[in-house]
PDB file of N, CA and C in Angstrom:
ATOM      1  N   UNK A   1     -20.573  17.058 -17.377  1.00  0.00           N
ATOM      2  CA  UNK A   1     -20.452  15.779 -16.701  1.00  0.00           C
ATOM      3  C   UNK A   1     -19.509  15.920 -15.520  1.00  0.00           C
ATOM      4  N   UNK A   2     -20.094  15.624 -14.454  1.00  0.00           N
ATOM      5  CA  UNK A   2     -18.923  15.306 -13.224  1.00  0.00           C
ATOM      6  C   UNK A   2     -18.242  14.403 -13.003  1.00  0.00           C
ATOM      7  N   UNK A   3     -16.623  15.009 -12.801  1.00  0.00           N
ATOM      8  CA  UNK A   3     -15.502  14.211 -12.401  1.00  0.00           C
ATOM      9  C   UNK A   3     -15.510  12.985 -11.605  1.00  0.00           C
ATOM     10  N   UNK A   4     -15.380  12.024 -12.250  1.00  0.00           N
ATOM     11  CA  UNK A   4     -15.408  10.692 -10.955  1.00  0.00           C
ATOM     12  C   UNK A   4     -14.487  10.611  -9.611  1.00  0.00           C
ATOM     13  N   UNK A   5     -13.193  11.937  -9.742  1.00  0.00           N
ATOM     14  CA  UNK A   5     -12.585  11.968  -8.863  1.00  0.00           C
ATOM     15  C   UNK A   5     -12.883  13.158  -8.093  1.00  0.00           C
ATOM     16  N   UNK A   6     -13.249  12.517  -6.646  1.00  0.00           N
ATOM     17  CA  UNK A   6     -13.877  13.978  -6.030  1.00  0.00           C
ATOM     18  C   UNK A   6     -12.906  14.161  -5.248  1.00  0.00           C
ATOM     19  N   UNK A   7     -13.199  15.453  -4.937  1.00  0.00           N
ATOM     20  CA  UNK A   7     -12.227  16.367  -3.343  1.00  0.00           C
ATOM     21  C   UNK A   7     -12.186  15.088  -2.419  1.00  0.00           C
ATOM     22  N   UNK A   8     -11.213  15.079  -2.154  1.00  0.00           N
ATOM     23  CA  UNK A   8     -11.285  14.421  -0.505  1.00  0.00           C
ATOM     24  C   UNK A   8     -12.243  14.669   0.434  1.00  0.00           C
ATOM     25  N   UNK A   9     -12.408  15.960   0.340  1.00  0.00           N
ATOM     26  CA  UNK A   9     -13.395  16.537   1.276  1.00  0.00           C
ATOM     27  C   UNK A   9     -14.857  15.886   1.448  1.00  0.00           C
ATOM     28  N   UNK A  10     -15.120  15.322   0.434  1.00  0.00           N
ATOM     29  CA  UNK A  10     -16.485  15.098   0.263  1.00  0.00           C
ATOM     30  C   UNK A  10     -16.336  13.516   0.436  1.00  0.00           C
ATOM     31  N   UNK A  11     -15.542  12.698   0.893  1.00  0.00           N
ATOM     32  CA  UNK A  11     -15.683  11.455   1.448  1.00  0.00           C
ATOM     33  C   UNK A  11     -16.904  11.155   2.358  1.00  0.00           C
ATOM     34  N   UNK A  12     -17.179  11.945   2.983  1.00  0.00           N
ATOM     35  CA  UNK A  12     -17.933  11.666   4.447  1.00  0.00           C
ATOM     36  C   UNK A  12     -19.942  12.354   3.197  1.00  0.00           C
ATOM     37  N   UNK A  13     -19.883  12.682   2.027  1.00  0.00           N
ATOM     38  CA  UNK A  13     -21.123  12.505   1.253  1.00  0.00           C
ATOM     39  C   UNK A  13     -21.191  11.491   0.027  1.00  0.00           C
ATOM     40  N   UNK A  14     -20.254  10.813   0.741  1.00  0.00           N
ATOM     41  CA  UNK A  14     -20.238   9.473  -1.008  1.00  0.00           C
ATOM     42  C   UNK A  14     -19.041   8.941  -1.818  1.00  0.00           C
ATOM     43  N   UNK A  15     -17.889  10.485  -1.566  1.00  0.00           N
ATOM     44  CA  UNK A  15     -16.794  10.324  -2.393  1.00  0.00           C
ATOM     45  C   UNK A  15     -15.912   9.247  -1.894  1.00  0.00           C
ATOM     46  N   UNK A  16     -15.147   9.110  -2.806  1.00  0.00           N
ATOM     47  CA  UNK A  16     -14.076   7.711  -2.856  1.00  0.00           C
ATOM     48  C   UNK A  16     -12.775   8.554  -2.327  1.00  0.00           C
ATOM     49  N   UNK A  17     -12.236   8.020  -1.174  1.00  0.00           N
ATOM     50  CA  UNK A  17     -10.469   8.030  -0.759  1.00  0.00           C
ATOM     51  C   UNK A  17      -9.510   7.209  -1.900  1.00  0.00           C
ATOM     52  N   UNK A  18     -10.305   6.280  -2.194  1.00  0.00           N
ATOM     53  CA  UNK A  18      -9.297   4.964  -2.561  1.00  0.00           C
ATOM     54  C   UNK A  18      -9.790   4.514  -4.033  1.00  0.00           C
ATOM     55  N   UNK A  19      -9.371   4.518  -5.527  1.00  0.00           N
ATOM     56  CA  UNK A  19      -9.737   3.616  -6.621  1.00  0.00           C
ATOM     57  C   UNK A  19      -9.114   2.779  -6.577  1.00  0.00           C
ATOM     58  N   UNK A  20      -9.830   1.405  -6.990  1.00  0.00           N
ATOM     59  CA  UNK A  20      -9.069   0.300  -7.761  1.00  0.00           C
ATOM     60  C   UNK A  20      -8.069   0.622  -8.880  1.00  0.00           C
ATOM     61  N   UNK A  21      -7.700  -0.217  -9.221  1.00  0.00           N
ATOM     62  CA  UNK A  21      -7.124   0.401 -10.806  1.00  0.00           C
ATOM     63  C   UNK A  21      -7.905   0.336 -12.100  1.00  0.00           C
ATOM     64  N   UNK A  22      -9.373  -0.559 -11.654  1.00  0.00           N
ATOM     65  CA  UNK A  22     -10.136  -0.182 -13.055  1.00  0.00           C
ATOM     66  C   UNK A  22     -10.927   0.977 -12.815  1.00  0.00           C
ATOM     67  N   UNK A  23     -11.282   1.520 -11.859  1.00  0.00           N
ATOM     68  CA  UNK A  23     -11.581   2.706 -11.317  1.00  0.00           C
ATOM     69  C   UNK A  23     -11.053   4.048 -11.278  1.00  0.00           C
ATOM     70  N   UNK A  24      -9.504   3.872 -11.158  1.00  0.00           N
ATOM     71  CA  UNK A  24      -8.425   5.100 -11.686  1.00  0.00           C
ATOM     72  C   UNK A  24      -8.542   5.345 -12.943  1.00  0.00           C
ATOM     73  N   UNK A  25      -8.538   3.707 -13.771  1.00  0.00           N
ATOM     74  CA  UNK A  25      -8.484   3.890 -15.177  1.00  0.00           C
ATOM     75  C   UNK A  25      -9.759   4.534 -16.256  1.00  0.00           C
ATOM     76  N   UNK A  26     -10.713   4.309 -15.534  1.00  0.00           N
ATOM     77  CA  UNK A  26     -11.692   4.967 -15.983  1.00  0.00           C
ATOM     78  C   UNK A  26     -11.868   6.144 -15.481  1.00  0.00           C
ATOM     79  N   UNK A  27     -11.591   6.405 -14.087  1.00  0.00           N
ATOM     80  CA  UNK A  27     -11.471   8.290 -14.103  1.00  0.00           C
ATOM     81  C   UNK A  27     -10.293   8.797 -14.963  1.00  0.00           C
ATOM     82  N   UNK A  28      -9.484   8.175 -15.679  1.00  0.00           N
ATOM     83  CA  UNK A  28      -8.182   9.091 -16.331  1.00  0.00           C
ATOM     84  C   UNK A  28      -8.614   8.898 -17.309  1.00  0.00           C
ATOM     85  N   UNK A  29      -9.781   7.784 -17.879  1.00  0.00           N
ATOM     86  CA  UNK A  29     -10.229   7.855 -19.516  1.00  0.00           C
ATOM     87  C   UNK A  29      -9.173   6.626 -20.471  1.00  0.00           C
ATOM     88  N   UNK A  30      -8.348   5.715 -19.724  1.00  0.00           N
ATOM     89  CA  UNK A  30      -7.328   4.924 -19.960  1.00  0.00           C
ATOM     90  C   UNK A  30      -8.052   3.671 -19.657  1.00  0.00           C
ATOM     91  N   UNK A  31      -6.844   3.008 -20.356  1.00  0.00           N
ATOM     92  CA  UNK A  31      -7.302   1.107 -20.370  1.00  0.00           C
ATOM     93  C   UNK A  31      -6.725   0.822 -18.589  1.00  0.00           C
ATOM     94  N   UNK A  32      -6.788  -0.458 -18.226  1.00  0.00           N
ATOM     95  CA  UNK A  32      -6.376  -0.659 -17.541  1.00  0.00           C
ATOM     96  C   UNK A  32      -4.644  -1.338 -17.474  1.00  0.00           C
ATOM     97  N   UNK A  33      -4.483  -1.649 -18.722  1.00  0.00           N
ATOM     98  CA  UNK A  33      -3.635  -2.295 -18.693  1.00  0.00           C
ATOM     99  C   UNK A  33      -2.647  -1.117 -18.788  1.00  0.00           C
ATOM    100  N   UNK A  34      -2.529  -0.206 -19.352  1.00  0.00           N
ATOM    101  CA  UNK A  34      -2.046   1.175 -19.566  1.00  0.00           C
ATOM    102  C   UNK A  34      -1.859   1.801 -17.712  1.00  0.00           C
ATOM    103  N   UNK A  35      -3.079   1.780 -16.918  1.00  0.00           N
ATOM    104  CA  UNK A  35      -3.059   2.135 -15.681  1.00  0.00           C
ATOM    105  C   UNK A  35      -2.001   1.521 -15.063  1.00  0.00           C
ATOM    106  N   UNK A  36      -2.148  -0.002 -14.994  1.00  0.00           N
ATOM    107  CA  UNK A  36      -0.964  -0.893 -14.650  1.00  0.00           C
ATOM    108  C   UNK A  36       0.481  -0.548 -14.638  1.00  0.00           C
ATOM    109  N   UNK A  37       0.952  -0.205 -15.889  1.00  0.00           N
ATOM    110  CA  UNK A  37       2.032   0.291 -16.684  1.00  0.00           C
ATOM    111  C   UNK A  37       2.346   1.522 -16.112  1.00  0.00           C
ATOM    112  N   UNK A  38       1.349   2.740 -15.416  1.00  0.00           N
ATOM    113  CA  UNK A  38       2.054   4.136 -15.051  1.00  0.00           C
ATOM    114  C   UNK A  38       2.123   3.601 -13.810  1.00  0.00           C
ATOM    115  N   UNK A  39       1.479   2.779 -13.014  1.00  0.00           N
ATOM    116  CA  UNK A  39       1.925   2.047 -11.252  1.00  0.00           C
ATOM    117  C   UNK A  39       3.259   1.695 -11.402  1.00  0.00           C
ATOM    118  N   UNK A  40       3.851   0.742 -12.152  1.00  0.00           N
ATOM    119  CA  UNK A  40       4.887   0.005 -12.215  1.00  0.00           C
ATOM    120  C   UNK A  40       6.017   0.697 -12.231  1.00  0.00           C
ATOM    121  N   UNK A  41       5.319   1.858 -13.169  1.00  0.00           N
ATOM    122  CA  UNK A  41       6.677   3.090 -13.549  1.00  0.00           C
ATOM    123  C   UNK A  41       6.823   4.164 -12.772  1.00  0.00           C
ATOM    124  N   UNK A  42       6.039   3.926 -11.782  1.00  0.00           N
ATOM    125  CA  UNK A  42       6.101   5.149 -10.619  1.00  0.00           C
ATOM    126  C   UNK A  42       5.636   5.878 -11.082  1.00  0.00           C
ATOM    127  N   UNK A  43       4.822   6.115 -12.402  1.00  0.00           N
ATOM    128  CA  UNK A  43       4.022   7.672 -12.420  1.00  0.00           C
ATOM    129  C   UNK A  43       2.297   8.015 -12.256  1.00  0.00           C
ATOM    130  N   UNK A  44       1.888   7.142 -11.404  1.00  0.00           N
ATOM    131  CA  UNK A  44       0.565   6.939 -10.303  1.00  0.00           C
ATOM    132  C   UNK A  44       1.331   5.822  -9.422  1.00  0.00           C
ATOM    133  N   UNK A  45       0.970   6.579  -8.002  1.00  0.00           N
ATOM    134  CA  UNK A  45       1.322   5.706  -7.070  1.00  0.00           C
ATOM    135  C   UNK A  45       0.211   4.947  -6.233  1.00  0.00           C
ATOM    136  N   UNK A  46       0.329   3.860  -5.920  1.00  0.00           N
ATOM    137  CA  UNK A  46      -0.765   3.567  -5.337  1.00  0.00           C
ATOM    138  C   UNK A  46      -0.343   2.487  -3.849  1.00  0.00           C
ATOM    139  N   UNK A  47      -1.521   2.333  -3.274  1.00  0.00           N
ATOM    140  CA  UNK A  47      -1.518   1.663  -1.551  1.00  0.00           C
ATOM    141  C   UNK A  47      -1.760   0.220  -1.933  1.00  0.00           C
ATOM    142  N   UNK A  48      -0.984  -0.777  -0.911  1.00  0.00           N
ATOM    143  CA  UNK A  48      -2.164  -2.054  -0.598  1.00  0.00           C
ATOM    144  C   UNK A  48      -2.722  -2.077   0.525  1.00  0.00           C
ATOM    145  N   UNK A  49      -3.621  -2.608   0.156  1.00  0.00           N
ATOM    146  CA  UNK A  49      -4.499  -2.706   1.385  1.00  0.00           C
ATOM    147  C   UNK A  49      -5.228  -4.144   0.989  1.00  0.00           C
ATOM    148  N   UNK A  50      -4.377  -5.070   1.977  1.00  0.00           N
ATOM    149  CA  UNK A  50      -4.942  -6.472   1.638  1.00  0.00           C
ATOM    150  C   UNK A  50      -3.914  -6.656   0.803  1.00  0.00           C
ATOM    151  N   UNK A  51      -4.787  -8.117  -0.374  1.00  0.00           N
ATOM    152  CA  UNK A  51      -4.161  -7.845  -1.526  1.00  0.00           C
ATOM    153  C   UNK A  51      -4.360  -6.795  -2.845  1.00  0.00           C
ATOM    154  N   UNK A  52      -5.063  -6.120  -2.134  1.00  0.00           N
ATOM    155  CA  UNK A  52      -5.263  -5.076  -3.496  1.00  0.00           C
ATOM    156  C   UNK A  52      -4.219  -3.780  -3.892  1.00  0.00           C
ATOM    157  N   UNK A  53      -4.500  -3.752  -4.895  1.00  0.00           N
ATOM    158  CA  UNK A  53      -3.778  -2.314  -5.012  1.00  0.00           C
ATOM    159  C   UNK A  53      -4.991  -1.366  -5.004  1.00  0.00           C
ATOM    160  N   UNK A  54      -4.715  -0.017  -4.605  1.00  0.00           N
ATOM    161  CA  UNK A  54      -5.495   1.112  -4.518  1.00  0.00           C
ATOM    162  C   UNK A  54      -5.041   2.269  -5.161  1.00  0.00           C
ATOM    163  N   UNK A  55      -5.878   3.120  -5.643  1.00  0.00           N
ATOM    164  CA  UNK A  55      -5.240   4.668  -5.849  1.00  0.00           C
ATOM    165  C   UNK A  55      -5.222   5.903  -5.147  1.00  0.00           C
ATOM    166  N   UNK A  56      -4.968   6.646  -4.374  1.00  0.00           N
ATOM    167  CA  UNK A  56      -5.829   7.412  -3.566  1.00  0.00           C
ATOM    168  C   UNK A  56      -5.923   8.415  -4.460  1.00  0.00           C
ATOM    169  N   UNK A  57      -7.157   9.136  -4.300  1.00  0.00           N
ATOM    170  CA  UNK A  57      -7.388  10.045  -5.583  1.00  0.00           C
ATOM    171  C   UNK A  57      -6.970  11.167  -5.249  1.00  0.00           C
ATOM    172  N   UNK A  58      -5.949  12.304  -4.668  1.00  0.00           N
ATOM    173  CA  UNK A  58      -4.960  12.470  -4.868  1.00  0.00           C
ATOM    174  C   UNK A  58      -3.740  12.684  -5.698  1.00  0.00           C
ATOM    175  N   UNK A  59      -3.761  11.038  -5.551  1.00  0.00           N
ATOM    176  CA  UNK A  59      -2.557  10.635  -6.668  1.00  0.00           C
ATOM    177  C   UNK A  59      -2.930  10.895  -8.000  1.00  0.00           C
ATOM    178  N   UNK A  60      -4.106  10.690  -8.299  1.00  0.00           N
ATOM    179  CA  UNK A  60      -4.942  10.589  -9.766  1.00  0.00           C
ATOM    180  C   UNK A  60      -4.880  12.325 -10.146  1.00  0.00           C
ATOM    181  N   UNK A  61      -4.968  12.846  -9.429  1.00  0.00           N
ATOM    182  CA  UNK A  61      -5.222  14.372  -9.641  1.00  0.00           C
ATOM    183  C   UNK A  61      -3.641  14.758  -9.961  1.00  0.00           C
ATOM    184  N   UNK A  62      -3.084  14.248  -8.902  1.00  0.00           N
ATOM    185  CA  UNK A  62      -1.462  14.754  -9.468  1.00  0.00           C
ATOM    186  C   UNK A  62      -1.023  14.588 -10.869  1.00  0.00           C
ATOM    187  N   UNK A  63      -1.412  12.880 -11.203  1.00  0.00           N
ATOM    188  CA  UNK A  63      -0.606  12.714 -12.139  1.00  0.00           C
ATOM    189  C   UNK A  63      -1.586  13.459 -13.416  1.00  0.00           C
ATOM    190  N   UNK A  64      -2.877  13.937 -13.592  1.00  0.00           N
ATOM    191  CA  UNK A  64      -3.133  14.353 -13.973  1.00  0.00           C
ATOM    192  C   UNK A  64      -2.447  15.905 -14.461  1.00  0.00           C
ATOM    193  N   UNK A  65      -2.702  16.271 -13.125  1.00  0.00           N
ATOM    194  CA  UNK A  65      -1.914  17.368 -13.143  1.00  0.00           C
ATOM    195  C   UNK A  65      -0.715  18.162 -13.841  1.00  0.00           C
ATOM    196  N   UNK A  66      -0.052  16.718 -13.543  1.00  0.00           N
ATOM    197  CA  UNK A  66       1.570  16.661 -14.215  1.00  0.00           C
ATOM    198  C   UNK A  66       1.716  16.135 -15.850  1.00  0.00           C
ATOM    199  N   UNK A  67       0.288  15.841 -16.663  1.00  0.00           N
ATOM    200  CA  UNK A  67      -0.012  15.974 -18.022  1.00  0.00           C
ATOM    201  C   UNK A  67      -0.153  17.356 -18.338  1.00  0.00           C
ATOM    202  N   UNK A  68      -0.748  18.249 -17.873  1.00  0.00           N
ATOM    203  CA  UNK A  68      -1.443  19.014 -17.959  1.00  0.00           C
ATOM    204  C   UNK A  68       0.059  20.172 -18.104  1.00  0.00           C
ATOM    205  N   UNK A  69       0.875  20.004 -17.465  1.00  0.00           N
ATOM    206  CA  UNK A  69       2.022  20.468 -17.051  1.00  0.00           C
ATOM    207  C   UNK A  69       2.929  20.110 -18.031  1.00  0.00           C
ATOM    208  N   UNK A  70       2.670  19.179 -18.557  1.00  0.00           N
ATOM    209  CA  UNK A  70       3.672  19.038 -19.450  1.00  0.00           C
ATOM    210  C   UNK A  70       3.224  19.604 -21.189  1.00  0.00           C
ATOM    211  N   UNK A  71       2.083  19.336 -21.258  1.00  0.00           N
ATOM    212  CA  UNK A  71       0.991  20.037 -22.366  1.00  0.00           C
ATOM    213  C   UNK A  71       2.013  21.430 -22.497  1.00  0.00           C
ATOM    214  N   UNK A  72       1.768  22.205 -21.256  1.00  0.00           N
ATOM    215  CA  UNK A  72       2.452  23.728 -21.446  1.00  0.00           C
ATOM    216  C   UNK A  72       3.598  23.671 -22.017  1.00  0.00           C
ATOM    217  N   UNK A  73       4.425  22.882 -21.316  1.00  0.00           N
ATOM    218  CA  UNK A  73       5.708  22.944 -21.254  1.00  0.00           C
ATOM    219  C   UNK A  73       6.231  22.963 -23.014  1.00  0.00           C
ATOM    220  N   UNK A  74       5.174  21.901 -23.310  1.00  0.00           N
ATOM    221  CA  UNK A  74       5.818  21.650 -24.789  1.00  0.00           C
ATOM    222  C   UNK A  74       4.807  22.695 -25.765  1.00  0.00           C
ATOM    223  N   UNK A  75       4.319  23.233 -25.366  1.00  0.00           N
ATOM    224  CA  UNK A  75       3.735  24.463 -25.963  1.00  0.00           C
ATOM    225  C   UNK A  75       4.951  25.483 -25.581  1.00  0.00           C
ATOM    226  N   UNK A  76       5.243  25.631 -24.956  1.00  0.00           N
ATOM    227  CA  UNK A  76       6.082  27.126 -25.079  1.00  0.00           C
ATOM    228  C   UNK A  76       7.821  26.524 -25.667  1.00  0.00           C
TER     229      UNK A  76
END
């Protein structure tokens, strides 16, 4: 199954710059209200634009990232 969060690169064939937060929350596999909760706490950052909040996916990959990072960490 393919990642809902694509390369940046591929903006200009379809991909998304920007998620909502029910959109982040479903590319991370999370509730939204949970999504909410890592914005607030600074650990996904996100844009307004308007009144919305946004994610840039990016950010989604980082904080991913920085699970993934911590997985190890507490393995060794």
């Amino acid at each position: 199954m393919e990642s809902p969060i694509k390369e940046t690169q591929d903006f200009s064939q379809g991909g998304k710059l920007l998620f909502s937060i029910k959109e982040g929350a479903d590319a991370l596999g999370i509730g939204i209200t949970l999504m909410r909760q890592l914005i607030a706490g600074g650990a996904v950052q996100s844009v307004h634009v308007g009144g919305r909040h946004l994610i840039p996916t990016k950010n989604l990959r980082d904080y991913a990232a920085s699970l993934q990072g911590g997985a190890q960490d507490e393995a060794n």
